[in-house]
N, C-alpha and C. Protein backbone atom coordinates (compact mmCIF):
# COMPACT_ATOMS: atom_id res chain seq x y z
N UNK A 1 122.26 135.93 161.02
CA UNK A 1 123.36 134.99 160.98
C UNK A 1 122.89 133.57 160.67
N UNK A 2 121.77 133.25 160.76
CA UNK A 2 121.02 131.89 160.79
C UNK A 2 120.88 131.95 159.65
N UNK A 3 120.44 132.76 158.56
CA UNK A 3 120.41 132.40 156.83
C UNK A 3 121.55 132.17 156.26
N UNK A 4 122.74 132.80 156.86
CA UNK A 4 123.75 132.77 156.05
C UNK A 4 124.17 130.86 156.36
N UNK A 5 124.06 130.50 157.89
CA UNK A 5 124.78 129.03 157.78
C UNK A 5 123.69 128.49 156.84
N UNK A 6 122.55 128.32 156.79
CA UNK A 6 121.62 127.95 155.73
C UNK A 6 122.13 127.83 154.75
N UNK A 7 122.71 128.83 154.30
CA UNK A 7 122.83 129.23 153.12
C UNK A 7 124.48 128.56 152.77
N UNK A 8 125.13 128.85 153.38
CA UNK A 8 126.57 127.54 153.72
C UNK A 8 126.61 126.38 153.25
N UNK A 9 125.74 125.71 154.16
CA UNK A 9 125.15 124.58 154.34
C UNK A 9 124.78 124.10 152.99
N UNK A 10 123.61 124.68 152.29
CA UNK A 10 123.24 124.24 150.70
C UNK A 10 124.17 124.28 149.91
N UNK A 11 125.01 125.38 150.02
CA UNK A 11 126.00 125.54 149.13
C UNK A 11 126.92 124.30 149.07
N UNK A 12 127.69 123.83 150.32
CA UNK A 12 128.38 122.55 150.72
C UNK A 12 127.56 121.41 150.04
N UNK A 13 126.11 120.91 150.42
CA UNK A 13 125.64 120.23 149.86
C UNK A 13 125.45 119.83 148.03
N UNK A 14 125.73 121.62 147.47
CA UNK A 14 125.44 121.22 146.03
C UNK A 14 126.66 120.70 145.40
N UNK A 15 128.02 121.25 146.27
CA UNK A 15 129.03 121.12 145.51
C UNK A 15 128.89 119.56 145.81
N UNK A 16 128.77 119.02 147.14
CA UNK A 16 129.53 118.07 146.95
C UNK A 16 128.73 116.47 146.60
N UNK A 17 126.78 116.89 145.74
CA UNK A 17 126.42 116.45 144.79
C UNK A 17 126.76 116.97 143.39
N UNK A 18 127.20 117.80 142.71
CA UNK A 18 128.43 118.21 141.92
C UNK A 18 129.35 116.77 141.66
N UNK A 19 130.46 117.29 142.59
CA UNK A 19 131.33 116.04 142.59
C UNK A 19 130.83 114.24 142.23
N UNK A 20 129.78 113.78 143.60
CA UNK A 20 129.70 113.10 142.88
C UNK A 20 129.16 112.77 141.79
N UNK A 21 128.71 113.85 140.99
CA UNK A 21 128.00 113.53 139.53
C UNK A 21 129.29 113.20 138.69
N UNK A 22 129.89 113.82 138.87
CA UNK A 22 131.38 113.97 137.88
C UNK A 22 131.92 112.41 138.09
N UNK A 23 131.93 112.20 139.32
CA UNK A 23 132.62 110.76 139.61
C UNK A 23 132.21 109.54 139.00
N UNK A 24 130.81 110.05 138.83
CA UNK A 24 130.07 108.64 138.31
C UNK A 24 129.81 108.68 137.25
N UNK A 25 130.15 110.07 136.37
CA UNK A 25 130.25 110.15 134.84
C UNK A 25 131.74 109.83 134.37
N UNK A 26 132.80 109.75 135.37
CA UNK A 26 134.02 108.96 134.88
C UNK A 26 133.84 107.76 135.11
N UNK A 27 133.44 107.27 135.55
CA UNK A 27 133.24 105.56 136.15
C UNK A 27 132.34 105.16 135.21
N UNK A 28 131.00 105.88 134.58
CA UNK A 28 130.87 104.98 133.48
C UNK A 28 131.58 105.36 132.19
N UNK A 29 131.85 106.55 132.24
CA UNK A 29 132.83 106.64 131.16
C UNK A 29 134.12 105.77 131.10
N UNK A 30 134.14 105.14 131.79
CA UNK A 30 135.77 104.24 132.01
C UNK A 30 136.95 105.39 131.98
N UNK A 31 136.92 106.76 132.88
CA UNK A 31 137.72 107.48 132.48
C UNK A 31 138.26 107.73 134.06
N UNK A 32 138.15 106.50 135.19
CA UNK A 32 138.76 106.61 135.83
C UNK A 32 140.01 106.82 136.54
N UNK A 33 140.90 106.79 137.02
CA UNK A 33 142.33 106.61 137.14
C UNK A 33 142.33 105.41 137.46
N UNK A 34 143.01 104.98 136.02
CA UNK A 34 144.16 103.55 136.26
C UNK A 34 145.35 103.81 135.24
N UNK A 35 146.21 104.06 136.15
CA UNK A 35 147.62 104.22 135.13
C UNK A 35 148.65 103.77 135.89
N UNK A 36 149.02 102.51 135.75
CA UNK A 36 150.27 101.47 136.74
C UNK A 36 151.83 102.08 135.93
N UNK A 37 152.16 101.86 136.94
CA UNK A 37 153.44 102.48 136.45
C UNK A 37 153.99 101.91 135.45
N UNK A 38 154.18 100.32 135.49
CA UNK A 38 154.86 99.21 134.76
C UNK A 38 154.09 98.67 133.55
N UNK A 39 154.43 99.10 132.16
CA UNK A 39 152.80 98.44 131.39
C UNK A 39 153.82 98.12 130.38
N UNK A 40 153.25 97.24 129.67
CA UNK A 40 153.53 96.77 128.62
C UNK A 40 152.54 96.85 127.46
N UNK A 41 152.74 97.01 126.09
CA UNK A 41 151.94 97.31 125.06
C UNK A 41 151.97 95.96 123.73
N UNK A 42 150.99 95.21 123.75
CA UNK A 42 150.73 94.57 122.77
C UNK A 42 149.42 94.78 121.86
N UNK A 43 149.15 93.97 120.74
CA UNK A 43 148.86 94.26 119.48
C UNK A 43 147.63 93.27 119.34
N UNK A 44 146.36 93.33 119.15
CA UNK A 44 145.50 92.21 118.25
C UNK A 44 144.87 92.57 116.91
N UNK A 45 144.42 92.31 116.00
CA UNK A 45 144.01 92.62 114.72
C UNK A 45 142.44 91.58 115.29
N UNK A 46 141.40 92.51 115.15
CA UNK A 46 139.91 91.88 114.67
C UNK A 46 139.41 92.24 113.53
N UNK A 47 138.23 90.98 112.78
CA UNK A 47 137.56 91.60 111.94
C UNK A 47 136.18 92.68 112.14
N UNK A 48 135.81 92.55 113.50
CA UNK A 48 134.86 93.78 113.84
C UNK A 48 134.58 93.93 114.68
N UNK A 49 135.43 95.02 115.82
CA UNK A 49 135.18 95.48 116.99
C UNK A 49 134.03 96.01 117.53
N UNK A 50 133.04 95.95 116.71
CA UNK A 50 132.05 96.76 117.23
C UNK A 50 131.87 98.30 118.02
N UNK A 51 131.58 98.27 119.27
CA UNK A 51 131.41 99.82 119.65
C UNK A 51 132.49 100.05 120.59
N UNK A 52 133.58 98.88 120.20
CA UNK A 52 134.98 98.90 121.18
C UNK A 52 135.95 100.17 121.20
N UNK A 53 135.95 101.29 122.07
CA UNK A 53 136.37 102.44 122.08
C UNK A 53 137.90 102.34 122.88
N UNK A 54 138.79 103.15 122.87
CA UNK A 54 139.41 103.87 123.84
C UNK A 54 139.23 103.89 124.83
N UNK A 55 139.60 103.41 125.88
CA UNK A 55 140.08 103.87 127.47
C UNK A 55 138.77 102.37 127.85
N UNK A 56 138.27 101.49 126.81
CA UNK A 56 138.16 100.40 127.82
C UNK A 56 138.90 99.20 128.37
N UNK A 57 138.00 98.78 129.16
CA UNK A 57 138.91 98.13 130.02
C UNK A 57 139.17 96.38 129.29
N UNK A 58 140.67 96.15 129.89
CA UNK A 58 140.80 94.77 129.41
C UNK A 58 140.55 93.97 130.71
N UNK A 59 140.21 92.70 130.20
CA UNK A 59 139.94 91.82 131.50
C UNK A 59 140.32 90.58 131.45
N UNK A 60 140.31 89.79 132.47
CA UNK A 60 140.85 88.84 132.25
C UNK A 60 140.14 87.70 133.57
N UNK A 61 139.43 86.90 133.42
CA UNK A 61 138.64 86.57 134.49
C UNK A 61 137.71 87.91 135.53
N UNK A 62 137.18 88.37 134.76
CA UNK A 62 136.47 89.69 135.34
C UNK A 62 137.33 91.04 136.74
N UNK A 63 139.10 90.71 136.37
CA UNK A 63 139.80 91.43 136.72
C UNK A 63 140.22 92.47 135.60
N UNK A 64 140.20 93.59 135.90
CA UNK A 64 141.23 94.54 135.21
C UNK A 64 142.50 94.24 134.61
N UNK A 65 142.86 94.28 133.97
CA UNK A 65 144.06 93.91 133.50
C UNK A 65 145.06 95.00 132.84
N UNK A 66 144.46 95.51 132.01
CA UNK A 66 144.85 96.52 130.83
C UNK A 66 143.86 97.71 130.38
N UNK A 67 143.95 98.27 129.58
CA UNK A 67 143.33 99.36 129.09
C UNK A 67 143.31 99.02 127.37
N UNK A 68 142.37 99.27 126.73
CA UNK A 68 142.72 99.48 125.04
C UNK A 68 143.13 100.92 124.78
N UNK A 69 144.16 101.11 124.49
CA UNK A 69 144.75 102.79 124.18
C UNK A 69 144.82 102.96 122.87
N UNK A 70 144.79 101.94 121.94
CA UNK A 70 144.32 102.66 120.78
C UNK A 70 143.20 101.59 119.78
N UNK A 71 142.71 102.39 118.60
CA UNK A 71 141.92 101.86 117.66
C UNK A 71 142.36 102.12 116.35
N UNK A 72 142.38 101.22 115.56
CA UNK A 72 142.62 101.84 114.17
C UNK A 72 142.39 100.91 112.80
N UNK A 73 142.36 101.47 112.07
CA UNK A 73 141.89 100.55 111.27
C UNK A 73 143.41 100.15 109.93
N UNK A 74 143.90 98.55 109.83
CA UNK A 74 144.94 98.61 109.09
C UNK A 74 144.39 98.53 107.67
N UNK A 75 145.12 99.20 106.95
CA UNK A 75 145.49 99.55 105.44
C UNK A 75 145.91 98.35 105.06
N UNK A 76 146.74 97.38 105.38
CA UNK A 76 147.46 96.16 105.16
C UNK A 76 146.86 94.83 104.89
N UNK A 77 145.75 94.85 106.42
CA UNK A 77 145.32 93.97 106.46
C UNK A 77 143.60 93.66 106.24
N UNK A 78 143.45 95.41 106.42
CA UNK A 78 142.34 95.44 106.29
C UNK A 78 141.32 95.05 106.96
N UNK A 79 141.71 94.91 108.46
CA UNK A 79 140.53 94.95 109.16
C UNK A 79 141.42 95.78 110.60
N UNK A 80 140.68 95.72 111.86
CA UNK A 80 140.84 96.77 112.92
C UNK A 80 141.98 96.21 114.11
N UNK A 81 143.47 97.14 114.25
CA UNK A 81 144.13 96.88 114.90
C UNK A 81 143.77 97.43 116.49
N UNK A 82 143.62 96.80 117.61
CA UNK A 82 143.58 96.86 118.55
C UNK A 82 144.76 96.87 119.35
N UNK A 83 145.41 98.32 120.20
CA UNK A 83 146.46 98.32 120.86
C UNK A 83 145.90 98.59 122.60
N UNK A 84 146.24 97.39 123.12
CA UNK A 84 146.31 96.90 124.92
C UNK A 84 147.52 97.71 125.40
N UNK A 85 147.14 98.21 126.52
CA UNK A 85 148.35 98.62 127.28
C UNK A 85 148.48 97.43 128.57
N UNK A 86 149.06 96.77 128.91
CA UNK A 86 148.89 95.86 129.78
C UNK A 86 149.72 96.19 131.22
N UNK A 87 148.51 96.12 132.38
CA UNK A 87 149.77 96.41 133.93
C UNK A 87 150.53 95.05 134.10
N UNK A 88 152.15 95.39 133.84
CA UNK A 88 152.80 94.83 134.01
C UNK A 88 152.91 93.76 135.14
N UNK A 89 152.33 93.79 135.97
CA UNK A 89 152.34 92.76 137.53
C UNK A 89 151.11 91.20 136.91
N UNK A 90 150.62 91.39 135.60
CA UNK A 90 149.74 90.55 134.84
C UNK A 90 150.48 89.75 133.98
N UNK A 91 151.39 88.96 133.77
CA UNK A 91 151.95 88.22 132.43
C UNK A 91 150.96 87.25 132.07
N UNK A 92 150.63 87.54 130.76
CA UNK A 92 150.20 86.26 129.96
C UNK A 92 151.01 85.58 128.97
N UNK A 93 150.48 83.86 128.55
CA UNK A 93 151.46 83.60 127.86
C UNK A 93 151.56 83.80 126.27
N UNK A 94 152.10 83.71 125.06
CA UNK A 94 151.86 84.31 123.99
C UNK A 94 150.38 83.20 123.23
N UNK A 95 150.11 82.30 123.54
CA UNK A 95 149.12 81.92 123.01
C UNK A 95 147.36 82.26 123.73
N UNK A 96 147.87 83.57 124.48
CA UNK A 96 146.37 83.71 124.87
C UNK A 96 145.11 84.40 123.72
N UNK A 97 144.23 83.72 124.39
CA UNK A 97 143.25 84.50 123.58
C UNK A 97 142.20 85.52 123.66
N UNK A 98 141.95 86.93 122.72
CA UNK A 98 141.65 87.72 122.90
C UNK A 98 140.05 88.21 122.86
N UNK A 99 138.76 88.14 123.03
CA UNK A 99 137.66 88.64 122.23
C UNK A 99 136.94 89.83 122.63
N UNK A 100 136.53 90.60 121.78
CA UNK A 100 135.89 91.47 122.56
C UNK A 100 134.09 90.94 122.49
N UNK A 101 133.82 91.60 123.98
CA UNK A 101 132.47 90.96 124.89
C UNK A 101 131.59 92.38 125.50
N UNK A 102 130.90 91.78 125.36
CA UNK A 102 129.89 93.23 125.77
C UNK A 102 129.74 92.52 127.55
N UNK A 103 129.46 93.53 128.45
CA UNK A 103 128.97 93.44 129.91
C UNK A 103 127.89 94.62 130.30
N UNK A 104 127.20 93.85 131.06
CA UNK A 104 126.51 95.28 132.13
C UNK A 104 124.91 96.28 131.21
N UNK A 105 124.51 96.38 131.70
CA UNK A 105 123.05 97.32 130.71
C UNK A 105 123.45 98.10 129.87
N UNK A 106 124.09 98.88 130.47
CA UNK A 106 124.85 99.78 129.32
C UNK A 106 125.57 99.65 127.55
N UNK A 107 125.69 98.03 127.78
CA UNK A 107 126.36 97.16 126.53
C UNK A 107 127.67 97.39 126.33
N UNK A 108 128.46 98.21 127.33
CA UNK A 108 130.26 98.40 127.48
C UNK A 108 130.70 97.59 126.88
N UNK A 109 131.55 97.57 125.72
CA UNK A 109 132.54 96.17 125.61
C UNK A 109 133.90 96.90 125.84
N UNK A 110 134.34 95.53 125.92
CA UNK A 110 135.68 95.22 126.49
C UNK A 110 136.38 93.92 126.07
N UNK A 111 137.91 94.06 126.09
CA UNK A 111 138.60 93.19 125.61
C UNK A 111 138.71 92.24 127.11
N UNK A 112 138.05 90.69 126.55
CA UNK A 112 138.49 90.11 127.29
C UNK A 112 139.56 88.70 127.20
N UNK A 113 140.72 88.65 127.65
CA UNK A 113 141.58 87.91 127.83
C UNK A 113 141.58 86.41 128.55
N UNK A 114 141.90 85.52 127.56
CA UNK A 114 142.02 83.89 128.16
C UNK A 114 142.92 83.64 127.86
N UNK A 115 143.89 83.29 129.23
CA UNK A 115 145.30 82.97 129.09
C UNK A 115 145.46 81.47 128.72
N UNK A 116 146.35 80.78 127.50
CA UNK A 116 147.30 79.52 127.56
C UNK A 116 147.62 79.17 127.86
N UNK A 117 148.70 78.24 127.57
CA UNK A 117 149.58 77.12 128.05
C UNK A 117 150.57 77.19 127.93
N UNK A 118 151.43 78.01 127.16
CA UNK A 118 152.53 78.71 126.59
C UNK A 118 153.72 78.99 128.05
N UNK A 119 154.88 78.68 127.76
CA UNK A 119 155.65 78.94 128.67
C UNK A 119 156.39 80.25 128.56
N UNK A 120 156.46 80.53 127.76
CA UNK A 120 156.72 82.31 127.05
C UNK A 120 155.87 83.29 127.49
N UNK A 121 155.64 84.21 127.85
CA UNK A 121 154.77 85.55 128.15
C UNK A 121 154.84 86.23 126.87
N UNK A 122 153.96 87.07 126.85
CA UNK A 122 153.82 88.14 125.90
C UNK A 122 154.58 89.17 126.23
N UNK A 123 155.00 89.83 125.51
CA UNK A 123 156.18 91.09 125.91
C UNK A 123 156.16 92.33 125.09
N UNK A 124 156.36 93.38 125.39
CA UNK A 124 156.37 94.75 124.58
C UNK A 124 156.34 94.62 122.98
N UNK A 125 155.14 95.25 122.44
CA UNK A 125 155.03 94.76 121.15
C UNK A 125 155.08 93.80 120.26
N UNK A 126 154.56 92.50 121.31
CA UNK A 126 153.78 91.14 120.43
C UNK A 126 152.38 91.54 120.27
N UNK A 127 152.12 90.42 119.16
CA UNK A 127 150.93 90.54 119.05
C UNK A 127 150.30 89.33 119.33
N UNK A 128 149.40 89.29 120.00
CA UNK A 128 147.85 88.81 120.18
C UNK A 128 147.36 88.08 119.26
N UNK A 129 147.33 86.33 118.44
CA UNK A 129 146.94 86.16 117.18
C UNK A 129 145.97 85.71 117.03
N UNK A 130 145.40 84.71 118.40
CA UNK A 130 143.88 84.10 118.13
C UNK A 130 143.07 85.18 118.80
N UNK A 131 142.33 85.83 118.03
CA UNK A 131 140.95 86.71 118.39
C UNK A 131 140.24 86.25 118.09
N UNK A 132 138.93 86.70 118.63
CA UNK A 132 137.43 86.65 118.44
C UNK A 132 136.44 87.94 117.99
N UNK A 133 136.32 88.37 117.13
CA UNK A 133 135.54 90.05 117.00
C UNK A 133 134.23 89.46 117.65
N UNK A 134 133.86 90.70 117.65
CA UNK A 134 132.74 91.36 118.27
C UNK A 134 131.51 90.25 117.83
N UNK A 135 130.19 90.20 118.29
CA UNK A 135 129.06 89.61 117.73
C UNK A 135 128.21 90.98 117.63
N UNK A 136 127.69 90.92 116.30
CA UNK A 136 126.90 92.09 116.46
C UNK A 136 125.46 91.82 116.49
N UNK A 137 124.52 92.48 117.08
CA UNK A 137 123.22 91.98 117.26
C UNK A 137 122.62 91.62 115.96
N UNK A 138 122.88 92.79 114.75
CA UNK A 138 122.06 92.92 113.52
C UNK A 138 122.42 91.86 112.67
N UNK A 139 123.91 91.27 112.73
CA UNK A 139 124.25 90.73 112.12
C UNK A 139 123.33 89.24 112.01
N UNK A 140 123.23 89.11 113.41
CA UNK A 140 123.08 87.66 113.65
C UNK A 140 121.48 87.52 113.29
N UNK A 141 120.38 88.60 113.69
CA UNK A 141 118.84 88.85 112.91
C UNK A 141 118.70 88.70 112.04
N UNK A 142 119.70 89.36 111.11
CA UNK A 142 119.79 89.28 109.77
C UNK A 142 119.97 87.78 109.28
N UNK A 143 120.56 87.11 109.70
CA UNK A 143 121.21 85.56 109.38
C UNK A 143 119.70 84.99 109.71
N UNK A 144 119.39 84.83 111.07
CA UNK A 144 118.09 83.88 111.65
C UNK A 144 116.82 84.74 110.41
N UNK A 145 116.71 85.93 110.50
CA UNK A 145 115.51 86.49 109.05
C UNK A 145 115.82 85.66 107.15
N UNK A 146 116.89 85.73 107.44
CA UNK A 146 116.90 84.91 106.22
C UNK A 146 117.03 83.36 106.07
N UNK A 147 117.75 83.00 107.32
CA UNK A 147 117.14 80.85 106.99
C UNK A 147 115.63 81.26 107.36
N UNK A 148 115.01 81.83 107.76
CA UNK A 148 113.19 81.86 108.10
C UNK A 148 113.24 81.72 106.64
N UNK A 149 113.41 83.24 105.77
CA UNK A 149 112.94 83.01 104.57
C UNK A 149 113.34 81.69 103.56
N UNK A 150 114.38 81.36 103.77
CA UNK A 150 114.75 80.48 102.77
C UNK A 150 114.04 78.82 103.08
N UNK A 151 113.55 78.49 104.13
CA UNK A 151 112.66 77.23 104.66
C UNK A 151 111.42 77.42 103.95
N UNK A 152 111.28 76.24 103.13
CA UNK A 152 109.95 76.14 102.08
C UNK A 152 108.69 76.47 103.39
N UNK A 153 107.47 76.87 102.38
CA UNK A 153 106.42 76.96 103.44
C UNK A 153 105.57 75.78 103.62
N UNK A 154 105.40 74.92 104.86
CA UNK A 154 104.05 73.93 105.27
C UNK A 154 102.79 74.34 104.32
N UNK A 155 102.29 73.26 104.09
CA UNK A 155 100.81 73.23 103.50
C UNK A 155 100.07 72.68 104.97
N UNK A 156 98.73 73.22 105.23
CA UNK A 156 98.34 72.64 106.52
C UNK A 156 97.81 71.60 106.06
N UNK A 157 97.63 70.37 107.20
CA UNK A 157 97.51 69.31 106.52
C UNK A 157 95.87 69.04 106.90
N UNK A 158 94.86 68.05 105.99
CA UNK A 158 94.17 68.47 105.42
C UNK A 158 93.52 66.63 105.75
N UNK A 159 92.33 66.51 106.27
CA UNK A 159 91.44 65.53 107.49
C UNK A 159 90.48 64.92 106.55
């Protein structure tokens, strides 16, 4: 009878390191539960979101705010429409501004939100007009590698 609680016992233990593996692969997955009842859906257009996915989080002074629920790229305008679901108990006003920002080791980005001055709120299907895209690392190497190259070279100077 003593192997079997043993044997209980481990079993209890694996499941319920199991679980929390799962928990902490939704938590960095951002695939936690947040779904407020009350949301509202607005719109930003960037020129380059970078590795900005689905189901991250919007923020707004390092609070939660929203979710990005969709990605896509416009035909129109030709660069990447960004759709926010926003929890309604959050109003911002229509001149806030949007950028996406990387946080944390992992390099997560996320839309983060700086609210205006605007006496109007944003409301179901406005859009978002001052953004900021993404900074991308390569981009910016690439820029600092080439003013290197383009700066004439020193002659050492000569006693």
């Amino acid at each position: 009878m003593e192997r079997r609680a043993v044997d209980l016992w481990v079993g209890l233990f694996v499941v319920a390191g199991f679980i929390a593996l799962m928990m902490l692969a939704l938590k960095v997955g951002n695939f936690g539960a947040y779904s407020p009842k009350d949301v509202y859906v607005v719109k930003a257009h960037f020129d380059n979101i970078g590795g900005l996915k689905e189901q991250a989080p919007v923020r707004s002074s390092g609070v939660v705010v929203g979710r990005v629920s969709g990605v896509r790229f416009d035909t129109k305008k030709f660069d990447a429409e960004v759709t926010l679901t926003m929890d309604g108990k959050f109003q911002f006003p229509t001149d806030t501004t949007a950028a996406i920002l990387t946080s944390g080791i992992l390099g997560e980005n996320y839309v983060g939100l700086e609210a205006g001055g605007e006496e109007a709120n944003l409301k179901q299907g406005d859009e978002i007009k001052l953004t900021q895209s993404a900074v991308v690392l390569e981009k910016i190497i690439s820029q600092f590698l080439y003013s290197k190259a383009q700066e004439p070279a020193t002659k050492p100077k000569e006693e």
